[in-house]
C-alpha atoms as a PDB file:
ATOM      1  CA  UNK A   1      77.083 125.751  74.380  1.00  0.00           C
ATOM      2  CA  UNK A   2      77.965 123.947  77.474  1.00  0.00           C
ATOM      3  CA  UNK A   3      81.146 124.010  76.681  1.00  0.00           C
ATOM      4  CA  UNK A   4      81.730 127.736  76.537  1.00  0.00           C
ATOM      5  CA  UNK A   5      79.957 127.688  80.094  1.00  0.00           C
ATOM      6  CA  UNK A   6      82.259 125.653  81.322  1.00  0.00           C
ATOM      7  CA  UNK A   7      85.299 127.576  79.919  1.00  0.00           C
ATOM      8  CA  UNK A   8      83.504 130.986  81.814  1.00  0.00           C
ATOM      9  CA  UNK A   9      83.350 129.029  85.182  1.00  0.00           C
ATOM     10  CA  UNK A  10      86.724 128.025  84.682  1.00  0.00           C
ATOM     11  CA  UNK A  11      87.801 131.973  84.390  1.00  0.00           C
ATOM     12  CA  UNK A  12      85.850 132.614  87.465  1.00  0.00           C
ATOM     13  CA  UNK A  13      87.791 130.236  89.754  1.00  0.00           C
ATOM     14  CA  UNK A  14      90.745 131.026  91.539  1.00  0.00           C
ATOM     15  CA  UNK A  15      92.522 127.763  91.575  1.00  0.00           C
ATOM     16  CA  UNK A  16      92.524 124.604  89.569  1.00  0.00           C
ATOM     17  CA  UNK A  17      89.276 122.955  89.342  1.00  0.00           C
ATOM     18  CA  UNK A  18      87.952 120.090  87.505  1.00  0.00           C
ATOM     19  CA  UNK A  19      84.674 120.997  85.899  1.00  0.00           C
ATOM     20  CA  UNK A  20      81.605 118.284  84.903  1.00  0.00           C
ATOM     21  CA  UNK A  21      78.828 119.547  82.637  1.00  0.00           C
ATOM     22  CA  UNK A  22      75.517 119.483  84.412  1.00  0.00           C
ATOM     23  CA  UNK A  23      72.500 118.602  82.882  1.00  0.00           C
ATOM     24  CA  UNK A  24      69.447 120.167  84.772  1.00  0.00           C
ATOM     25  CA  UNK A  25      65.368 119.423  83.682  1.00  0.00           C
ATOM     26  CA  UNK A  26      63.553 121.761  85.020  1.00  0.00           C
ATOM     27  CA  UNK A  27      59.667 120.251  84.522  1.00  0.00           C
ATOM     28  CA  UNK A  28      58.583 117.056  83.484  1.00  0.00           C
ATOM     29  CA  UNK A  29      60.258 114.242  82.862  1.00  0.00           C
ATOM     30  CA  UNK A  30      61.479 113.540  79.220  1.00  0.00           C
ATOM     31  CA  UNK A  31      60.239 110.564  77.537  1.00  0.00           C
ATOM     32  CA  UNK A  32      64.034 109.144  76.889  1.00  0.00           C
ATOM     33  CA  UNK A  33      67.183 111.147  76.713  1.00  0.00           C
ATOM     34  CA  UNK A  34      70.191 110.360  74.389  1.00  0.00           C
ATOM     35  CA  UNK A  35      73.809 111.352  74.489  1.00  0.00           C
ATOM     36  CA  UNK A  36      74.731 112.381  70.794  1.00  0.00           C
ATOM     37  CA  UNK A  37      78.765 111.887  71.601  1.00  0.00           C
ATOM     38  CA  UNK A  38      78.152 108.156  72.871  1.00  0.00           C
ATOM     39  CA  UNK A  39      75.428 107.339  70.826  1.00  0.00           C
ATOM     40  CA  UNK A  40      73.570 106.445  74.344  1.00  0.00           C
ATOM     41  CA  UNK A  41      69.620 106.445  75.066  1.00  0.00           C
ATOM     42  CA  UNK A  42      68.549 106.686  78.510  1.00  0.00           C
ATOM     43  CA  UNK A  43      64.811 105.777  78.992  1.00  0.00           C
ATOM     44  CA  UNK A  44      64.371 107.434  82.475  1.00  0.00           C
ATOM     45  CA  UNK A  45      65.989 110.371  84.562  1.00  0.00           C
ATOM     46  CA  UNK A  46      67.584 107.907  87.015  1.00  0.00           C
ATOM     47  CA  UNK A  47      69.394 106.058  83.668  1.00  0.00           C
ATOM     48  CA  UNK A  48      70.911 109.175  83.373  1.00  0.00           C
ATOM     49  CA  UNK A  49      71.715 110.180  86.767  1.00  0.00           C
ATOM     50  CA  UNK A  50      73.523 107.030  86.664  1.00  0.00           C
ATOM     51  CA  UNK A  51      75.337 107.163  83.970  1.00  0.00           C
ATOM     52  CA  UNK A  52      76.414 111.140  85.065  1.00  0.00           C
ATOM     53  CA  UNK A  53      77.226 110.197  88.749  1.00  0.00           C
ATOM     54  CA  UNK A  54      79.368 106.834  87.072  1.00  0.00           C
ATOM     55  CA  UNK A  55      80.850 108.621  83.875  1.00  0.00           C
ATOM     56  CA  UNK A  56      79.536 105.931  81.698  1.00  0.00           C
ATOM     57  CA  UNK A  57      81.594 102.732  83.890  1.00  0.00           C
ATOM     58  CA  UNK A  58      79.461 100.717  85.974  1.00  0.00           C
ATOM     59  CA  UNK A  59      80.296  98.728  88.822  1.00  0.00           C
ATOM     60  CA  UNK A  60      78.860  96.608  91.638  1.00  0.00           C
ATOM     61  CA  UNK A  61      77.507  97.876  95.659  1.00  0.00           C
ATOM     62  CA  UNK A  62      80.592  95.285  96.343  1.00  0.00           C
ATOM     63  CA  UNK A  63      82.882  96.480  94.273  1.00  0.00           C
ATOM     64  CA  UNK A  64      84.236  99.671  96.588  1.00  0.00           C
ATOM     65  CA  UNK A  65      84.674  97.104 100.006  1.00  0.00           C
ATOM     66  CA  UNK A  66      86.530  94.874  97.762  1.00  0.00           C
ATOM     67  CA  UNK A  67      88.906  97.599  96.624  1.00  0.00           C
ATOM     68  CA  UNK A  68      89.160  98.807 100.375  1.00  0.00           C
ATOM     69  CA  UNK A  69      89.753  95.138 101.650  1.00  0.00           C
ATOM     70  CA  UNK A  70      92.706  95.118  99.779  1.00  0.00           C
ATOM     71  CA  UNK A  71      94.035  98.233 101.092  1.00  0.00           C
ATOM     72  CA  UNK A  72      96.726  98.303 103.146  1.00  0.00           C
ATOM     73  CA  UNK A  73      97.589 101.897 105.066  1.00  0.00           C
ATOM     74  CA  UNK A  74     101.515 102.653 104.684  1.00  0.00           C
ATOM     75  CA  UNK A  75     103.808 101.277 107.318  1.00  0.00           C
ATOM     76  CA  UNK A  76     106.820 104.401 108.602  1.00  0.00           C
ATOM     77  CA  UNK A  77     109.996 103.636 109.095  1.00  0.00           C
ATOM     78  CA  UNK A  78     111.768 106.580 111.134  1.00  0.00           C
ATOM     79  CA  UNK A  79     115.930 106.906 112.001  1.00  0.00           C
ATOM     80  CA  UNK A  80     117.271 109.574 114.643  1.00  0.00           C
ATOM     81  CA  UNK A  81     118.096 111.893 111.709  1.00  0.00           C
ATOM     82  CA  UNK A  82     114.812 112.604 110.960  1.00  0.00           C
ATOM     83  CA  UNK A  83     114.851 110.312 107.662  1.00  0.00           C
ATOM     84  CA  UNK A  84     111.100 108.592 107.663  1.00  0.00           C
ATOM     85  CA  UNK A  85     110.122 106.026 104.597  1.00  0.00           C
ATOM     86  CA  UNK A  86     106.412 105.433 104.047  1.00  0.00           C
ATOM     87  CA  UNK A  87     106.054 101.418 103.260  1.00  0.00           C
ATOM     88  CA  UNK A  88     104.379  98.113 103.843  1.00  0.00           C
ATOM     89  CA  UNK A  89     106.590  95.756 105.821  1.00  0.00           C
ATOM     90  CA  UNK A  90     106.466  92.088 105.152  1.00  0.00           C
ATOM     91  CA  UNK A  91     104.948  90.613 107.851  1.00  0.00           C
ATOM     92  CA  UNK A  92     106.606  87.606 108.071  1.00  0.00           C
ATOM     93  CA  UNK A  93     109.965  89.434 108.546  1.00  0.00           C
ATOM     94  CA  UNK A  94     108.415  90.355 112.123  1.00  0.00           C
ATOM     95  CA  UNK A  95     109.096  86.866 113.040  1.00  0.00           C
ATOM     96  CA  UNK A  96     110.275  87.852 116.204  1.00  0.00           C
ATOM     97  CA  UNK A  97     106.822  89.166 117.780  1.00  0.00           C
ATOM     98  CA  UNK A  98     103.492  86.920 117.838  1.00  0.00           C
ATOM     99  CA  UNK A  99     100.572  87.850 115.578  1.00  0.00           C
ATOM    100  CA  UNK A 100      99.120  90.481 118.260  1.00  0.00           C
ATOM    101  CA  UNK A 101      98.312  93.645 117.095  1.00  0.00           C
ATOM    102  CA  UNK A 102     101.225  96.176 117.374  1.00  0.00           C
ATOM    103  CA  UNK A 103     100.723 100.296 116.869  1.00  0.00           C
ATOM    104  CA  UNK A 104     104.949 100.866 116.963  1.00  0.00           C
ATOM    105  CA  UNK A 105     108.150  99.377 117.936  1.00  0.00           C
ATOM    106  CA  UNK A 106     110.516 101.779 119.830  1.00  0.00           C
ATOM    107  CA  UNK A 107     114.064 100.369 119.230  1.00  0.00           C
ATOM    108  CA  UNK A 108     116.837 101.163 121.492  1.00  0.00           C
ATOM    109  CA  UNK A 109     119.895 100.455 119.939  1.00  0.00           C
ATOM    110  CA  UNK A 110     123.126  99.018 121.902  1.00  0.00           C
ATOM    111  CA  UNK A 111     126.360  97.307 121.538  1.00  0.00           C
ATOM    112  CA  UNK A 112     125.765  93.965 120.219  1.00  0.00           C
ATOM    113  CA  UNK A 113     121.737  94.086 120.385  1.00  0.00           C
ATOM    114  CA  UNK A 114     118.209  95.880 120.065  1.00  0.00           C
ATOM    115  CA  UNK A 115     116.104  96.039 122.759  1.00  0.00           C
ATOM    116  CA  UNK A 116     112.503  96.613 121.038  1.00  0.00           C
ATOM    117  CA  UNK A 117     109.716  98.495 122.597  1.00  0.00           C
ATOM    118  CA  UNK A 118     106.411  97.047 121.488  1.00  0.00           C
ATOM    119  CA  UNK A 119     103.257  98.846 121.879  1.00  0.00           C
ATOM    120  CA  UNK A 120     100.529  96.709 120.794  1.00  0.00           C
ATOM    121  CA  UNK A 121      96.687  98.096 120.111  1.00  0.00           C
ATOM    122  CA  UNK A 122      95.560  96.772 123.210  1.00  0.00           C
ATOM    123  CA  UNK A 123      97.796 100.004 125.277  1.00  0.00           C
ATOM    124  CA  UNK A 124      99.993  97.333 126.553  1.00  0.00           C
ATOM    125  CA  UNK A 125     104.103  98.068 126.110  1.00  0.00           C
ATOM    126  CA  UNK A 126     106.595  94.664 126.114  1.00  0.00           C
ATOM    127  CA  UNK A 127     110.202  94.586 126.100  1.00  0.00           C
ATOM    128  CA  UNK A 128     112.252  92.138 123.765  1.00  0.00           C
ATOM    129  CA  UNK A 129     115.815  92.101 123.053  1.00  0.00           C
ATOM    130  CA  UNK A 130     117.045  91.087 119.262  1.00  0.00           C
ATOM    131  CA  UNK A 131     120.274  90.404 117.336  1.00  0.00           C
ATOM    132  CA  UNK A 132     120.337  91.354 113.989  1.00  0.00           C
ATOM    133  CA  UNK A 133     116.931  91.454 113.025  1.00  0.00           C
ATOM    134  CA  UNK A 134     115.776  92.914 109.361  1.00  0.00           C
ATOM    135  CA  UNK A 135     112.905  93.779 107.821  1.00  0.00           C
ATOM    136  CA  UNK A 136     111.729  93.605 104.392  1.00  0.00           C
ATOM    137  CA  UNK A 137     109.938  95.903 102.915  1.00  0.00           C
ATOM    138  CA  UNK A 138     107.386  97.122  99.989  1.00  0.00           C
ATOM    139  CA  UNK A 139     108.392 100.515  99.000  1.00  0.00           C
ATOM    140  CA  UNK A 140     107.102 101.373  95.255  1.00  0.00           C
ATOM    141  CA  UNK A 141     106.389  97.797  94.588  1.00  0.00           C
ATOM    142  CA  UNK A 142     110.096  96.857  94.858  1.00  0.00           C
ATOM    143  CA  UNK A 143     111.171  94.796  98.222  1.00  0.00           C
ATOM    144  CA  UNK A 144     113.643  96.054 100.618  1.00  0.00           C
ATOM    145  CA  UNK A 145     115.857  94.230 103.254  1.00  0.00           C
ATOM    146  CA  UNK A 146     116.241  97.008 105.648  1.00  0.00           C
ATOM    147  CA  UNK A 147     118.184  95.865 109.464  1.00  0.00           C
ATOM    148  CA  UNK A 148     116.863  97.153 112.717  1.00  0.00           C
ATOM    149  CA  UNK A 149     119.817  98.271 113.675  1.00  0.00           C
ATOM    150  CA  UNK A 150     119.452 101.516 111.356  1.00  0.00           C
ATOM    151  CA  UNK A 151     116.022 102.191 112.701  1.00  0.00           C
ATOM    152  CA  UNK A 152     115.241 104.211 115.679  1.00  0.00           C
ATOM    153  CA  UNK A 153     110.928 103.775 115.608  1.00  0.00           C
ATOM    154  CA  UNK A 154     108.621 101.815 113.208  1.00  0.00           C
ATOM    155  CA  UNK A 155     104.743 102.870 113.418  1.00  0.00           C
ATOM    156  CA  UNK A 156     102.111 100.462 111.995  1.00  0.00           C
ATOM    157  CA  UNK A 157      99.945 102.164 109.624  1.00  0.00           C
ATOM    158  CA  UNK A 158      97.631  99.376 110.253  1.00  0.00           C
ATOM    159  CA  UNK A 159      97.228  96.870 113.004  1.00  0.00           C
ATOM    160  CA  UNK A 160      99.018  93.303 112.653  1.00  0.00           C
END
């Protein structure tokens, strides 16, 4: 039966939608509730609420700050053509700059050097002038060697 319902909704819907099966009690509470497919007995509403809101997987309170933790927002890598590349740079290839937080690196490009334009998180913009620095790169889970020299402004998808 639910099924078909959900097929109708479906029908009703303009665009693509993913549809869950709702299970609704409308007095008292059952005694214990059992899912025929799973062969799974629930002794209380909130046992089943659970296992609904969780689609049968469990997992810890910690569990979604751990995952986050180990996040890391995408580095961009931008030329003068208009060519960008979404990344995570190595941070040890930024050698060149102390661990201070950076938001972007402008990089004026001359002759036989860089001169790199770092704006750092606290607002603050410094000057530094480099010879043939690279960076390596995480792009797809493959590492990149990449040389300053073909980039025109890096910004830090999250602080260093």
């Amino acid at each position: 039966m639910w099924r078909r319902s959900i097929y109708l909704l479906r029908q009703q819907i303009p665009i693509k939608a993913w549809v869950n099966a709702v299970v609704y009690f409308d007095q008292n509470e059952p005694e214990s509730i059992s899912s025929k497919t799973e062969n799974i007995w629930f002794n209380d509403i909130q046992e089943l609420v659970n296992h609904i809101l969780t689609e049968g997987k469990e997992s810890f309170g910690n569990n979604a700050e751990m995952f986050f933790e180990q996040c890391t927002a995408a580095d961009c890598l931008y030329t003068s053509n208009g060519g960008g590349l979404d990344c995570i740079i190595q941070r040890d290839s930024l050698s060149f700059w102390p661990h201070i937080p950076m938001e972007s690196i402008y990089i004026e490009h001359h002759w036989s050097f860089d001169k790199l334009y770092i704006n750092t998180s606290d607002g603050s913009t410094t000057c530094i002038k480099s010879e043939n620095a690279k960076l390596h790169v995480n792009c797809n889970g493959r590492i990149y060697t990449y040389a300053l020299c073909k980039i025109d402004f890096i910004e830090f998808g999250r602080t260093l």
